[in-house]
C-alpha atoms as a PDB file:
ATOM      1  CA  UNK A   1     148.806  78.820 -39.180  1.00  0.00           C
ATOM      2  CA  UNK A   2     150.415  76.068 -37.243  1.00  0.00           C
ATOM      3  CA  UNK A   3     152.127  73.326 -39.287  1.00  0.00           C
ATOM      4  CA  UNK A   4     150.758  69.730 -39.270  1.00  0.00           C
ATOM      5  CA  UNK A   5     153.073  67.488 -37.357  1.00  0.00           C
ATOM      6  CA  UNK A   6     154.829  65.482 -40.286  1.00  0.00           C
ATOM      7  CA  UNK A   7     152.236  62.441 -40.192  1.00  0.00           C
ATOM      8  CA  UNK A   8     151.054  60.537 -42.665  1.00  0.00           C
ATOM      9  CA  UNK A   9     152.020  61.078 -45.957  1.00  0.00           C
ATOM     10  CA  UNK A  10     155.371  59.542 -46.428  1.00  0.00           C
ATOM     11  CA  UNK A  11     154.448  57.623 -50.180  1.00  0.00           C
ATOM     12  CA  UNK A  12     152.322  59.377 -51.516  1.00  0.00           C
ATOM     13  CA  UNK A  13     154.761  61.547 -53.801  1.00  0.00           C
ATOM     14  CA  UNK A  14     158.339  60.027 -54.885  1.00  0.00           C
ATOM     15  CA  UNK A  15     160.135  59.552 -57.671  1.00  0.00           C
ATOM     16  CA  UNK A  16     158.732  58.369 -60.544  1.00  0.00           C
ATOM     17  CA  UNK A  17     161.146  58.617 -63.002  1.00  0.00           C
ATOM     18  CA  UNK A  18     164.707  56.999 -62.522  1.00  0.00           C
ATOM     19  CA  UNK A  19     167.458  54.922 -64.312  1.00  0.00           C
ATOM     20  CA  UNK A  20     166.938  51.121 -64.017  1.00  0.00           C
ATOM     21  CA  UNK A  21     167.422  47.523 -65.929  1.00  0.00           C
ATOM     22  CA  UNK A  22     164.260  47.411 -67.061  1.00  0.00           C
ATOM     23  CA  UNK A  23     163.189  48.737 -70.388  1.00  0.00           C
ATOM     24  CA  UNK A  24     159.940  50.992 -70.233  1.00  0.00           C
ATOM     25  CA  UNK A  25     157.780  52.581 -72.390  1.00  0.00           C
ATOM     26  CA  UNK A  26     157.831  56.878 -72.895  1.00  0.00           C
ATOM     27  CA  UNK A  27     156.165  58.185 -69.836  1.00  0.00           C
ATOM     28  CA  UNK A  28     152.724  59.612 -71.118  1.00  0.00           C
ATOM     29  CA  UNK A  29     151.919  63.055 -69.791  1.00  0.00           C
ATOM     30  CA  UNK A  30     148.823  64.421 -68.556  1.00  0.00           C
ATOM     31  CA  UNK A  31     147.878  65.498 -72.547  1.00  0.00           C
ATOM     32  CA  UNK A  32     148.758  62.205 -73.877  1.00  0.00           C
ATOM     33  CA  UNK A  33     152.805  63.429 -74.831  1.00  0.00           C
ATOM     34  CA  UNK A  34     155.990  62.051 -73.689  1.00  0.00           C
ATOM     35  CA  UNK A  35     158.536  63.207 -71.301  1.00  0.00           C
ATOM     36  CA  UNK A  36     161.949  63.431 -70.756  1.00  0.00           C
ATOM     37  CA  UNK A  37     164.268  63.710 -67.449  1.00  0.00           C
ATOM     38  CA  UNK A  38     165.502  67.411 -68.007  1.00  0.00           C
ATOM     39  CA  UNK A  39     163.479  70.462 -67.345  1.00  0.00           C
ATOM     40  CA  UNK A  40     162.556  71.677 -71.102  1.00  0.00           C
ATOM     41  CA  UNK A  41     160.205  74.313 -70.597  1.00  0.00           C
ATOM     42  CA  UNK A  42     161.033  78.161 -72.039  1.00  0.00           C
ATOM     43  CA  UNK A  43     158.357  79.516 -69.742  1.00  0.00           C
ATOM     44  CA  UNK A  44     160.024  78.084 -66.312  1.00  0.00           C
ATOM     45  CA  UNK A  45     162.907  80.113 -64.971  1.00  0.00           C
ATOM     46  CA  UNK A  46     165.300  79.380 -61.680  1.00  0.00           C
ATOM     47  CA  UNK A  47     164.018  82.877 -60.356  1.00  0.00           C
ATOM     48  CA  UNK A  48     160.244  81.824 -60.265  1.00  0.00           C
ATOM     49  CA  UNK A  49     158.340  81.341 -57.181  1.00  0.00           C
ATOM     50  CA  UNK A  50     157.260  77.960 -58.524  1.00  0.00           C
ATOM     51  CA  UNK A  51     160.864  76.796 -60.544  1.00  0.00           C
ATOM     52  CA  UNK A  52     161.458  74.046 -57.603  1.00  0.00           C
ATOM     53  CA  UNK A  53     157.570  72.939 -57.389  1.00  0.00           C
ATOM     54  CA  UNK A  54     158.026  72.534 -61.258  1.00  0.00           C
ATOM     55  CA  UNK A  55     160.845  70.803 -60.965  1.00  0.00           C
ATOM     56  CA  UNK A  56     159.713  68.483 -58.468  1.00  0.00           C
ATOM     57  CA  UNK A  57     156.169  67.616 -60.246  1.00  0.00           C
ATOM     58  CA  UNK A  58     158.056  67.346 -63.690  1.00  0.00           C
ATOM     59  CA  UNK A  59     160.913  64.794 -62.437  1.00  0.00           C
ATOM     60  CA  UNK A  60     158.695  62.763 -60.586  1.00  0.00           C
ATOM     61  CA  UNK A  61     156.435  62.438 -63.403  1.00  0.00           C
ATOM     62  CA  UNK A  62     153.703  63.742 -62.057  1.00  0.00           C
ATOM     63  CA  UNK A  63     152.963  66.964 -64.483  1.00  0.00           C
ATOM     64  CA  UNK A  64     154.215  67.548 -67.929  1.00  0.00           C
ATOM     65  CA  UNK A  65     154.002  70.363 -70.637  1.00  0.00           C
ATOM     66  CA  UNK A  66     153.394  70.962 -73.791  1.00  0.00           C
ATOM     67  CA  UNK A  67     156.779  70.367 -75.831  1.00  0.00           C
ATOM     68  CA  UNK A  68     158.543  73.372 -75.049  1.00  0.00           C
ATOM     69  CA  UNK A  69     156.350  74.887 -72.516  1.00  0.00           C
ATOM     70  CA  UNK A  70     154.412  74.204 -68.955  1.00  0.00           C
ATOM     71  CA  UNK A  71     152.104  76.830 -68.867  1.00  0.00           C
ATOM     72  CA  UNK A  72     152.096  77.528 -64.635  1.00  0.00           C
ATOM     73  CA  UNK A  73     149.537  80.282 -65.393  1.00  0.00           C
ATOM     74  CA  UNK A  74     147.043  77.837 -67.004  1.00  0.00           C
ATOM     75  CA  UNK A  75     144.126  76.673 -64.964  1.00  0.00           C
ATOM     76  CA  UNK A  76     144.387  73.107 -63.928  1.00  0.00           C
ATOM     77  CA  UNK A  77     141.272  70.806 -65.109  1.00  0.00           C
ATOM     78  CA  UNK A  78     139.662  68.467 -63.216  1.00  0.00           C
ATOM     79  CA  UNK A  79     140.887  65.559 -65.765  1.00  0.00           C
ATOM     80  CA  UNK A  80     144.507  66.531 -64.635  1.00  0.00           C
ATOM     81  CA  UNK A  81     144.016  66.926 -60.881  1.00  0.00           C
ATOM     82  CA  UNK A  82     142.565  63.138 -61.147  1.00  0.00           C
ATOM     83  CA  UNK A  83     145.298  61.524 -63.538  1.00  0.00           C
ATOM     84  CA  UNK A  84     148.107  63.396 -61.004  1.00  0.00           C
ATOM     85  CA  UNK A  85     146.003  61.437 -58.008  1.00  0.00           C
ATOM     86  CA  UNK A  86     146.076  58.186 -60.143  1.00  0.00           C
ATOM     87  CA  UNK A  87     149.625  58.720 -60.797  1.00  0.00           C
ATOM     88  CA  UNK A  88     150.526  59.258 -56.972  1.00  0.00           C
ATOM     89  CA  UNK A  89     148.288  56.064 -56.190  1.00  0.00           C
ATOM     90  CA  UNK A  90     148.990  52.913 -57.237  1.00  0.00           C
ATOM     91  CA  UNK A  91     146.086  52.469 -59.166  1.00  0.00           C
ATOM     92  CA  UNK A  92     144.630  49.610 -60.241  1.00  0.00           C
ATOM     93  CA  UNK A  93     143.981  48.843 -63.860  1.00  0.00           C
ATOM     94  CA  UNK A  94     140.830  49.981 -65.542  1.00  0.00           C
ATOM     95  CA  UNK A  95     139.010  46.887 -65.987  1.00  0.00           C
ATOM     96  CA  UNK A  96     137.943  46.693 -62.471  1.00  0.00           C
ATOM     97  CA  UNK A  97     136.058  50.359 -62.818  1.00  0.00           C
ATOM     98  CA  UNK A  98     133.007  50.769 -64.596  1.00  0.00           C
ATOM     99  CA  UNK A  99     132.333  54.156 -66.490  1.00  0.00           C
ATOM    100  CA  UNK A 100     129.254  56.301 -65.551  1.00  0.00           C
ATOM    101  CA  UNK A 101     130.529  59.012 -67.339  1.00  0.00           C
ATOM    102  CA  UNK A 102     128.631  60.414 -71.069  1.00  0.00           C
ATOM    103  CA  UNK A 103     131.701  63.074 -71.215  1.00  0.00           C
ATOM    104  CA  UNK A 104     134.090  60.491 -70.727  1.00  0.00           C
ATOM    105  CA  UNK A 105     135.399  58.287 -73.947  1.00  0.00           C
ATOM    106  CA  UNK A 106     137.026  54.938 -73.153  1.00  0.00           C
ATOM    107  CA  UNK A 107     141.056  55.553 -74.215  1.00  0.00           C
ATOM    108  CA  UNK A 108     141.752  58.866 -73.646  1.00  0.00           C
ATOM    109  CA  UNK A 109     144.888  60.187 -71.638  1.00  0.00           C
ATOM    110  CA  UNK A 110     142.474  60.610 -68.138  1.00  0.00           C
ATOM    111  CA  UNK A 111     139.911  57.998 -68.239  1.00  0.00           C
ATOM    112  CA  UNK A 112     141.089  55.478 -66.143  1.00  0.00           C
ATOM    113  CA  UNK A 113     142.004  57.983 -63.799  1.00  0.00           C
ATOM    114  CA  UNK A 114     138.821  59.536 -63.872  1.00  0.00           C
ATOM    115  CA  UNK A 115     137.107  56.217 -63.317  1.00  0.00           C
ATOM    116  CA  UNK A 116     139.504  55.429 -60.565  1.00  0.00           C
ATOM    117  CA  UNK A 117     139.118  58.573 -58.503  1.00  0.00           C
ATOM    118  CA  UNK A 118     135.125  58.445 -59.249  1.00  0.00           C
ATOM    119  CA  UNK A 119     134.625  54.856 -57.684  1.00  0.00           C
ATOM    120  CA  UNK A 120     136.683  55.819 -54.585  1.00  0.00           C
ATOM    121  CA  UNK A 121     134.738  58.661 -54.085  1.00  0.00           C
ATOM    122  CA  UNK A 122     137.682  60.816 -54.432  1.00  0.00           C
ATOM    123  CA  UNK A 123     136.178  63.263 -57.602  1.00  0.00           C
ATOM    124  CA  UNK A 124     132.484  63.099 -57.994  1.00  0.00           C
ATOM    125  CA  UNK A 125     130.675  63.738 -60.973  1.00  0.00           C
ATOM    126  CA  UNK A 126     127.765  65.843 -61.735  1.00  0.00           C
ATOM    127  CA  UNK A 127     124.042  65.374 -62.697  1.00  0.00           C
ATOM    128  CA  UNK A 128     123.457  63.968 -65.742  1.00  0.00           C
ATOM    129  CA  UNK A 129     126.179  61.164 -65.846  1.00  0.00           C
ATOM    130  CA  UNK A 130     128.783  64.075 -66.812  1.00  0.00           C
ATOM    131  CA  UNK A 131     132.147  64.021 -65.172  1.00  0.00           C
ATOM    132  CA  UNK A 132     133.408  67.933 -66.446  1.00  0.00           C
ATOM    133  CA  UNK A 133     136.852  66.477 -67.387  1.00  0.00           C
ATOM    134  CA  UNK A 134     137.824  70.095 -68.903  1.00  0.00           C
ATOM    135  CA  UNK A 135     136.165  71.650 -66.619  1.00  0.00           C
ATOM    136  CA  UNK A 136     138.234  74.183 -64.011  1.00  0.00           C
ATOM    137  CA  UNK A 137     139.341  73.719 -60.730  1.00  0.00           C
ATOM    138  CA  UNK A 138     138.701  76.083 -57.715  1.00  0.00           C
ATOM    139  CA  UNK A 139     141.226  76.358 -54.865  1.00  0.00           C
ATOM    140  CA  UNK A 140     138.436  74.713 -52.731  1.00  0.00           C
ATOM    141  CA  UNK A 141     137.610  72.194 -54.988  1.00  0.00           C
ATOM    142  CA  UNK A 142     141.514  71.266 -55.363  1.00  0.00           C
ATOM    143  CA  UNK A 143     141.372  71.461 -51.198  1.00  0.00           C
ATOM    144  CA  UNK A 144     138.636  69.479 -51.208  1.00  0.00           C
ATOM    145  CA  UNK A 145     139.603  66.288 -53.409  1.00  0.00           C
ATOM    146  CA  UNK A 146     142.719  65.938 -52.013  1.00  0.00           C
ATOM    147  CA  UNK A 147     141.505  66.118 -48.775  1.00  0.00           C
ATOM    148  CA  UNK A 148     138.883  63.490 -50.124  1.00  0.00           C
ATOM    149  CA  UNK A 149     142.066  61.521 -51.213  1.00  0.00           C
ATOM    150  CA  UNK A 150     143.798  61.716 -47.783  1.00  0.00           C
ATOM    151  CA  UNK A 151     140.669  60.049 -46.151  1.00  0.00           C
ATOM    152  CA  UNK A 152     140.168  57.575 -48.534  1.00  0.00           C
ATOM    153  CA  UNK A 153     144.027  56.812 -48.047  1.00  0.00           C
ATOM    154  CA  UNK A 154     143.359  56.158 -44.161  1.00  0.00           C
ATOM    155  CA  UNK A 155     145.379  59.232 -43.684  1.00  0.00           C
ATOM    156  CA  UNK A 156     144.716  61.380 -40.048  1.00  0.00           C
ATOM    157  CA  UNK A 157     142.691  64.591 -41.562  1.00  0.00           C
ATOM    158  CA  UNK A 158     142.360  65.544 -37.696  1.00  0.00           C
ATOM    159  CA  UNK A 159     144.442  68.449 -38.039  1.00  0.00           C
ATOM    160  CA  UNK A 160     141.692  70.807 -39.836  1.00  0.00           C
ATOM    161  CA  UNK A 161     139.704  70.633 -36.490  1.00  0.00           C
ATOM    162  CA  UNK A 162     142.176  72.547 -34.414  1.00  0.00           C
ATOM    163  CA  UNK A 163     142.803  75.326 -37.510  1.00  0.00           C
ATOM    164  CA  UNK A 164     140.965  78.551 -37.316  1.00  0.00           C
ATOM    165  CA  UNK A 165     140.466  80.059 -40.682  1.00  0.00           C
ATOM    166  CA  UNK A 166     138.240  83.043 -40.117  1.00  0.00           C
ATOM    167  CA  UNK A 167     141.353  85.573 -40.059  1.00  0.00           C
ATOM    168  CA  UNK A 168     141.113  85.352 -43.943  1.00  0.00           C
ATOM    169  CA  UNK A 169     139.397  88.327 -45.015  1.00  0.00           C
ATOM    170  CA  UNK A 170     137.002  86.492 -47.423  1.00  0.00           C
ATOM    171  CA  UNK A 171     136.657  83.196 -44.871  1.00  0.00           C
ATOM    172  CA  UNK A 172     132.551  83.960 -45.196  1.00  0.00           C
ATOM    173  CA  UNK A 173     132.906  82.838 -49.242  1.00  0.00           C
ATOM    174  CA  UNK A 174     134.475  79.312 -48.298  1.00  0.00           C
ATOM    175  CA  UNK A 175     131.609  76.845 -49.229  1.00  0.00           C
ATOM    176  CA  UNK A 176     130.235  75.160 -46.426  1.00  0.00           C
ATOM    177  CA  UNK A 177     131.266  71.836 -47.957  1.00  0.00           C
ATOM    178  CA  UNK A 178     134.277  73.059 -48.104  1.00  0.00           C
ATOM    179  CA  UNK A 179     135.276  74.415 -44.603  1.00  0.00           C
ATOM    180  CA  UNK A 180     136.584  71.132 -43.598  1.00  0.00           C
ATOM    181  CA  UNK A 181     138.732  70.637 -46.301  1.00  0.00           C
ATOM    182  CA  UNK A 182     140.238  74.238 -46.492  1.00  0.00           C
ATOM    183  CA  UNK A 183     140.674  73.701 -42.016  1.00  0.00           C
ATOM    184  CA  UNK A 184     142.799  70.857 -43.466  1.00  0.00           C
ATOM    185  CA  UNK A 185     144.982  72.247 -46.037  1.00  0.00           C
ATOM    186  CA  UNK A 186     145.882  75.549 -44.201  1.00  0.00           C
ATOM    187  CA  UNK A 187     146.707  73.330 -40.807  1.00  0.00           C
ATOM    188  CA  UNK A 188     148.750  70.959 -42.575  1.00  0.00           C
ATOM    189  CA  UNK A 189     150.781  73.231 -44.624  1.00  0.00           C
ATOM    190  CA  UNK A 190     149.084  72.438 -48.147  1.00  0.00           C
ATOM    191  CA  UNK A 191     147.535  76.069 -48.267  1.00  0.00           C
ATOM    192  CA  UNK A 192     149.146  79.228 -47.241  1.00  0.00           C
ATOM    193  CA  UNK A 193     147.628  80.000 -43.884  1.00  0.00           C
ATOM    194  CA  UNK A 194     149.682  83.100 -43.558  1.00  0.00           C
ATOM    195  CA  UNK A 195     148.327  85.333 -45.802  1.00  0.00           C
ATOM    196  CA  UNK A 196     145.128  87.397 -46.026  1.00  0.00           C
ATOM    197  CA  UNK A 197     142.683  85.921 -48.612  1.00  0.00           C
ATOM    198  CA  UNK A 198     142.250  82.621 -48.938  1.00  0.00           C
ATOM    199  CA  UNK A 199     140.306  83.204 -52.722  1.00  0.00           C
ATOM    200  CA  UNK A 200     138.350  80.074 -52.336  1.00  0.00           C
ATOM    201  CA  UNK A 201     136.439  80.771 -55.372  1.00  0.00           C
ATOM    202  CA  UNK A 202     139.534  81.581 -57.513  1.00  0.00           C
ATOM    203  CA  UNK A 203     140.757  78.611 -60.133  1.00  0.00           C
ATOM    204  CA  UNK A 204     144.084  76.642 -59.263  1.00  0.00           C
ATOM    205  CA  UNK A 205     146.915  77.005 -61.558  1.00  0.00           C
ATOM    206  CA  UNK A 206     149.587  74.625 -62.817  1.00  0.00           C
ATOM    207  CA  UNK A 207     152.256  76.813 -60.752  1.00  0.00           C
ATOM    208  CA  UNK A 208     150.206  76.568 -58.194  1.00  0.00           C
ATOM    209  CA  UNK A 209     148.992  73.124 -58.140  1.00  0.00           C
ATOM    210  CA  UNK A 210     152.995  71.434 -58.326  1.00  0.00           C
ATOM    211  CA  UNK A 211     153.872  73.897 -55.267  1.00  0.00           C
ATOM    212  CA  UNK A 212     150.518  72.081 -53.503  1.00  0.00           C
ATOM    213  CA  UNK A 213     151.837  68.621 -54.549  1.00  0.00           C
ATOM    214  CA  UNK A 214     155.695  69.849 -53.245  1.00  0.00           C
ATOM    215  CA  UNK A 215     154.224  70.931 -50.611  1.00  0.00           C
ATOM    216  CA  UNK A 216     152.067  67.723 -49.937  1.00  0.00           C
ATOM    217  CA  UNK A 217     155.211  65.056 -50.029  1.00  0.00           C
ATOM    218  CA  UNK A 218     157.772  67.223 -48.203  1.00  0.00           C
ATOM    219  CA  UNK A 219     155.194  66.849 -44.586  1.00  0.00           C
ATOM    220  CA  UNK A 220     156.621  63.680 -44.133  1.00  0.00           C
ATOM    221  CA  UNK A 221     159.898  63.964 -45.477  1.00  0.00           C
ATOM    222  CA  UNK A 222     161.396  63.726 -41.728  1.00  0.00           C
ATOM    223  CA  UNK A 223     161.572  59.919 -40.776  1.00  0.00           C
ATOM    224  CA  UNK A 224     162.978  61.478 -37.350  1.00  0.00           C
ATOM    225  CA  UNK A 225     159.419  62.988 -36.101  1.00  0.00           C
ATOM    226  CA  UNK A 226     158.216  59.322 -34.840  1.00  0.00           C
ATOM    227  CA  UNK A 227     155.292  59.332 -37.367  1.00  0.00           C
ATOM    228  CA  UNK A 228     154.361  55.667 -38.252  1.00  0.00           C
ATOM    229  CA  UNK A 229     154.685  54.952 -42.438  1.00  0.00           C
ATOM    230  CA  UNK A 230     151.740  54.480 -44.632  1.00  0.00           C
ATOM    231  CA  UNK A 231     151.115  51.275 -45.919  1.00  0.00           C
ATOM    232  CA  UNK A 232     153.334  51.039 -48.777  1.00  0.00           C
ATOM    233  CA  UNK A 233     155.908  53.627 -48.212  1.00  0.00           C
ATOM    234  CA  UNK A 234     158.757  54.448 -51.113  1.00  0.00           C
ATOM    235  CA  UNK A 235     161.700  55.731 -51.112  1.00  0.00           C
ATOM    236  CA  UNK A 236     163.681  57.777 -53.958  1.00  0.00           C
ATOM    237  CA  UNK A 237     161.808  55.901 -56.706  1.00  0.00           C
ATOM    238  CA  UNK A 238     162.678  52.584 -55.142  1.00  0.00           C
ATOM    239  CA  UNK A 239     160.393  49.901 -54.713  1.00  0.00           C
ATOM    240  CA  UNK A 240     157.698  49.574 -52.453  1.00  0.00           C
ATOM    241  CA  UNK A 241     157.950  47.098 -49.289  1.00  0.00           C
ATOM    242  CA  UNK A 242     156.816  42.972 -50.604  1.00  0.00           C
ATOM    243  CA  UNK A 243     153.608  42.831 -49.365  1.00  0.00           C
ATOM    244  CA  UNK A 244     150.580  39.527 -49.778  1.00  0.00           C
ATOM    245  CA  UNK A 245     149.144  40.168 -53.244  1.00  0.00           C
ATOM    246  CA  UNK A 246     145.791  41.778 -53.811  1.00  0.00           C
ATOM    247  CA  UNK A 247     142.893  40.587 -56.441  1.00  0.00           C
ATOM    248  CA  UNK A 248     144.653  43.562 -58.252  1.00  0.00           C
ATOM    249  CA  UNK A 249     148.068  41.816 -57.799  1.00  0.00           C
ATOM    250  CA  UNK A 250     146.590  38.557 -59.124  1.00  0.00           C
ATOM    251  CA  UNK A 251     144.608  40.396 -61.936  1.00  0.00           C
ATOM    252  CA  UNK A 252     147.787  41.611 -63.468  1.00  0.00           C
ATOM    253  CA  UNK A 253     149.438  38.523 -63.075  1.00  0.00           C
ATOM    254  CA  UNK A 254     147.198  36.292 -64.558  1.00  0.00           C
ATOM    255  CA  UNK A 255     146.764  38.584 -67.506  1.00  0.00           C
ATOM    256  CA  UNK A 256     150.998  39.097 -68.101  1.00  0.00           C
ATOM    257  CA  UNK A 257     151.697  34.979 -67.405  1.00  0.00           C
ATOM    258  CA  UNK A 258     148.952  33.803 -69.486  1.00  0.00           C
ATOM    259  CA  UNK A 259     150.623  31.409 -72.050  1.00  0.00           C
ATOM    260  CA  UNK A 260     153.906  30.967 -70.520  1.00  0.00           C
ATOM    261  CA  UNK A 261     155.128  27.631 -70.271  1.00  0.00           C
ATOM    262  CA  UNK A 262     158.023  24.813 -69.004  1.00  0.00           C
ATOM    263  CA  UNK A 263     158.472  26.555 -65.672  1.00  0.00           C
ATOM    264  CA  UNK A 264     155.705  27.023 -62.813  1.00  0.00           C
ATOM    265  CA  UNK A 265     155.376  29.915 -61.172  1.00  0.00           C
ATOM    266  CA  UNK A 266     153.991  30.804 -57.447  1.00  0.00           C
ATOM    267  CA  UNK A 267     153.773  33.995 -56.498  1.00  0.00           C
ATOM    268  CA  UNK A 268     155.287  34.613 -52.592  1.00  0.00           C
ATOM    269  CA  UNK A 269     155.038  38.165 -52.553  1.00  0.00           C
ATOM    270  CA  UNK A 270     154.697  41.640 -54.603  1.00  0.00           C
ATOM    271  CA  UNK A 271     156.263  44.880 -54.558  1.00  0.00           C
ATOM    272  CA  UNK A 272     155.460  47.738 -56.892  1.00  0.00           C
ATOM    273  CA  UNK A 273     157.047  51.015 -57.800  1.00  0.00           C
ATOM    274  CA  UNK A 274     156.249  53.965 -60.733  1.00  0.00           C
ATOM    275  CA  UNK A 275     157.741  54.445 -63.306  1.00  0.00           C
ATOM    276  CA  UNK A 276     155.777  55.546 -66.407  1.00  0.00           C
ATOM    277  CA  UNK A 277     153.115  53.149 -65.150  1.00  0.00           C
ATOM    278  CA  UNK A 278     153.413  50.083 -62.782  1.00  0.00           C
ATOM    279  CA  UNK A 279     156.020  47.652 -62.323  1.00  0.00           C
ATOM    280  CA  UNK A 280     155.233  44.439 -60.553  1.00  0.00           C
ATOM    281  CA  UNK A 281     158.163  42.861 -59.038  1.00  0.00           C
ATOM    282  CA  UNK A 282     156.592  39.076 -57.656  1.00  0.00           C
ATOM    283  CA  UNK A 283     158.483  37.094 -56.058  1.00  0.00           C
ATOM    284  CA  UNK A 284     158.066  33.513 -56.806  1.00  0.00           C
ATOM    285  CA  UNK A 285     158.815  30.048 -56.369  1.00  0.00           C
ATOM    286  CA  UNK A 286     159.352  28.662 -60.081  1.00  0.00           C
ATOM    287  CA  UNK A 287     159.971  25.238 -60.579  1.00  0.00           C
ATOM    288  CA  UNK A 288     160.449  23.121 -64.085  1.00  0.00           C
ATOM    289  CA  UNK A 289     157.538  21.360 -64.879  1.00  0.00           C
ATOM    290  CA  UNK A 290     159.660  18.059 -64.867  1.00  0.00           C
ATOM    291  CA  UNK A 291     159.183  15.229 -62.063  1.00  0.00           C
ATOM    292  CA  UNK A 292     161.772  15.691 -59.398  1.00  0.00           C
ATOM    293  CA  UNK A 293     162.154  19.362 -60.374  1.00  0.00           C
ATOM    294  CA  UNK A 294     164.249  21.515 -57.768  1.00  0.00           C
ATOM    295  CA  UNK A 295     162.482  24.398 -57.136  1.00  0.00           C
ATOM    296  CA  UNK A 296     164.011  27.978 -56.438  1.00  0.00           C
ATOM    297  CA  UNK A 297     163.271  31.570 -56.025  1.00  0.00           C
ATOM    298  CA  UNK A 298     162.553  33.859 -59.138  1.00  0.00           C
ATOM    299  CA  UNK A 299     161.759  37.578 -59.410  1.00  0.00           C
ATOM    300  CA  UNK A 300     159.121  38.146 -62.529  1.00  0.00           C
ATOM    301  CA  UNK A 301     159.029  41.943 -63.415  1.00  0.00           C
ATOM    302  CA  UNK A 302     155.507  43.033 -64.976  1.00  0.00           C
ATOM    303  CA  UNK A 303     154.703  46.352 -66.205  1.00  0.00           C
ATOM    304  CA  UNK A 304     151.155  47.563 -66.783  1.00  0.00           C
ATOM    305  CA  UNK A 305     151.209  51.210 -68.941  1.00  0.00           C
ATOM    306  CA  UNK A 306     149.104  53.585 -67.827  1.00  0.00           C
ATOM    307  CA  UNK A 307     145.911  54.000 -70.250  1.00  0.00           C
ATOM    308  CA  UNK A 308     144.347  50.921 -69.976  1.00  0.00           C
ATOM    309  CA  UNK A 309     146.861  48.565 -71.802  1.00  0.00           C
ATOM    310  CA  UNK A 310     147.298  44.974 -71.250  1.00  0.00           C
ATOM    311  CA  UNK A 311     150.015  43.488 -68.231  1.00  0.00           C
ATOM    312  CA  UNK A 312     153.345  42.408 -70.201  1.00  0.00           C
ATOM    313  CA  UNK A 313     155.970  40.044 -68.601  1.00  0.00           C
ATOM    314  CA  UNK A 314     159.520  42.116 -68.926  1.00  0.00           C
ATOM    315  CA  UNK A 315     161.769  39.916 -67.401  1.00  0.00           C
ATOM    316  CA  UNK A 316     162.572  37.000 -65.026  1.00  0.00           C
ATOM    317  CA  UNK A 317     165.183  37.987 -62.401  1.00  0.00           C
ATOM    318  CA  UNK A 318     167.996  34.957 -60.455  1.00  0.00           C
ATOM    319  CA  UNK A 319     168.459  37.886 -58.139  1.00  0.00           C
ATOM    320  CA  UNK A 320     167.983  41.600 -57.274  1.00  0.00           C
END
């Protein structure tokens, strides 16, 4: 299959996790256990298919393991595949998301996610008020959420309608819902369209699901191709563009300033980048609540954990 032109996904995978001045929390995996930089799994070796997909998903902090292991033959749950969106997003907290899930506690490692990706109609749920979080994922349904992702992100899906899938031998068990979505993925690149079954009905594995997510950043890797940036593009785990802040934005800063006092604050601007959570880098004009005060530019750093936890001030910045 023909290759989508590199357009349109330029943030939504980059790195995560990086050495900087501020001091952060562990970086919670997808299970709730904390990661390091280096590669530490027994079960991942340079000669596997998958070793740079792993490595990419594991540096960037998108996937984890358990302790000494990844597991790339395990299936992938639908409780991951939304924490990994949530993680590639930058999600707002929790507290704007109500939960209309039975089969999904408050404080658990995916529930925001879950809540996040529900309310922007990015994972549905199913009768019942039951979300599935264990549940498995079939290589259509994986197709089919992150194609639901893609839209949601304003992202050009247009691709899928000029890619002819029926020379997969089992094209006639794609689910009609989700012929669009596999169109997608095999035109862009996200799917192999090269090869002779598709296995639509077949569950996604770990291995397979960090090659999708390698596969999914590196389309726009090119900034030669003329393709116009997303919204809020990174680069190598830098910080997002300053931007006008969001009710999010103000959300989080209301709840991390709330008590502070002797200097004024006024937010200008926000950026944002990932790194085992949020950071909030604000730029503001502070000024000494003192009559005549001078009044000069200050950067306030704010990190929000993922999980649900408060907004906490980490530092005020002269400069960056």
């Amino acid at each position: 299959m023909k290759l989508m032109s590199r357009k349109c996904f330029i943030a939504l995978l980059v790195s995560i996790v990086m050495a900087f001045s501020i001091a952060l929390p562990a970086l919670a995996t997808e299970n709730g256990q904390s990661a390091g930089t280096a590669m530490p799994f027994r079960d991942v070796s340079t000669g596997d298919w998958f070793y740079s997909a792993v490595e990419f998903a594991y540096e960037n902090g998108l996937m984890q393991g358990d302790g000494e292991f990844f597991k790339p033959n395990d299936n992938i749950s639908r409780a991951m595949v939304a924490t990994v969106l949530y993680r590639m997003q930058l999600a707002v907290p929790s507290i704007f998301y109500e939960n209309p899930f039975d089969d999904v506690p408050e404080g658990q490692w995916y529930s925001d996610a879950i809540k996040w990706a529900y309310h922007n109609e990015i994972v549905g749920g199913y009768s019942g008020g039951l979300f599935g979080p264990g549940n498995n994922v079939t290589r259509e349904q994986l197709a089919t959420i992150l194609h639901n992702y893609s839209i949601w992100k304003g992202i050009d899906v247009s691709v899928g309608e000029d890619t002819n899938i029926l020379s997969f031998e089992d094209a006639f068990d794609i689910s009609q819902y989700a012929i669009p979505a596999i169109q997608w993925a095999c035109g862009a690149g996200i799917f192999d369209g090269s090869v002779e079954y598709i296995n639509p009905k077949g569950f996604a594995t770990r291995a397979q699901f960090a090659t999708v997510l390698q596969r999914f950043a590196g389309l726009d890797s090119n900034p030669d191709d003329g393709d116009e940036p997303l919204d809020e593009p990174f680069v190598g785990g830098g910080w997002s563009e300053d931007r006008d802040l969001s009710e999010e934005d103000w959300a989080v800063w209301y709840e991390a300033m709330e008590g502070l006092v002797g200097v004024a604050y006024e937010p200008i601007s926000v950026a944002t980048q990932v790194v085992a959570g949020l950071n909030y880098r604000f730029t503001c004009e502070a000024t000494i609540v003192y009559p005549d005060a001078e009044t000069t530019i200050k950067y306030v750093i704010i990190f929000l954990p993922l999980g649900g936890e408060s907004a906490e001030l980490v530092e005020i910045l002269d400069e960056i």
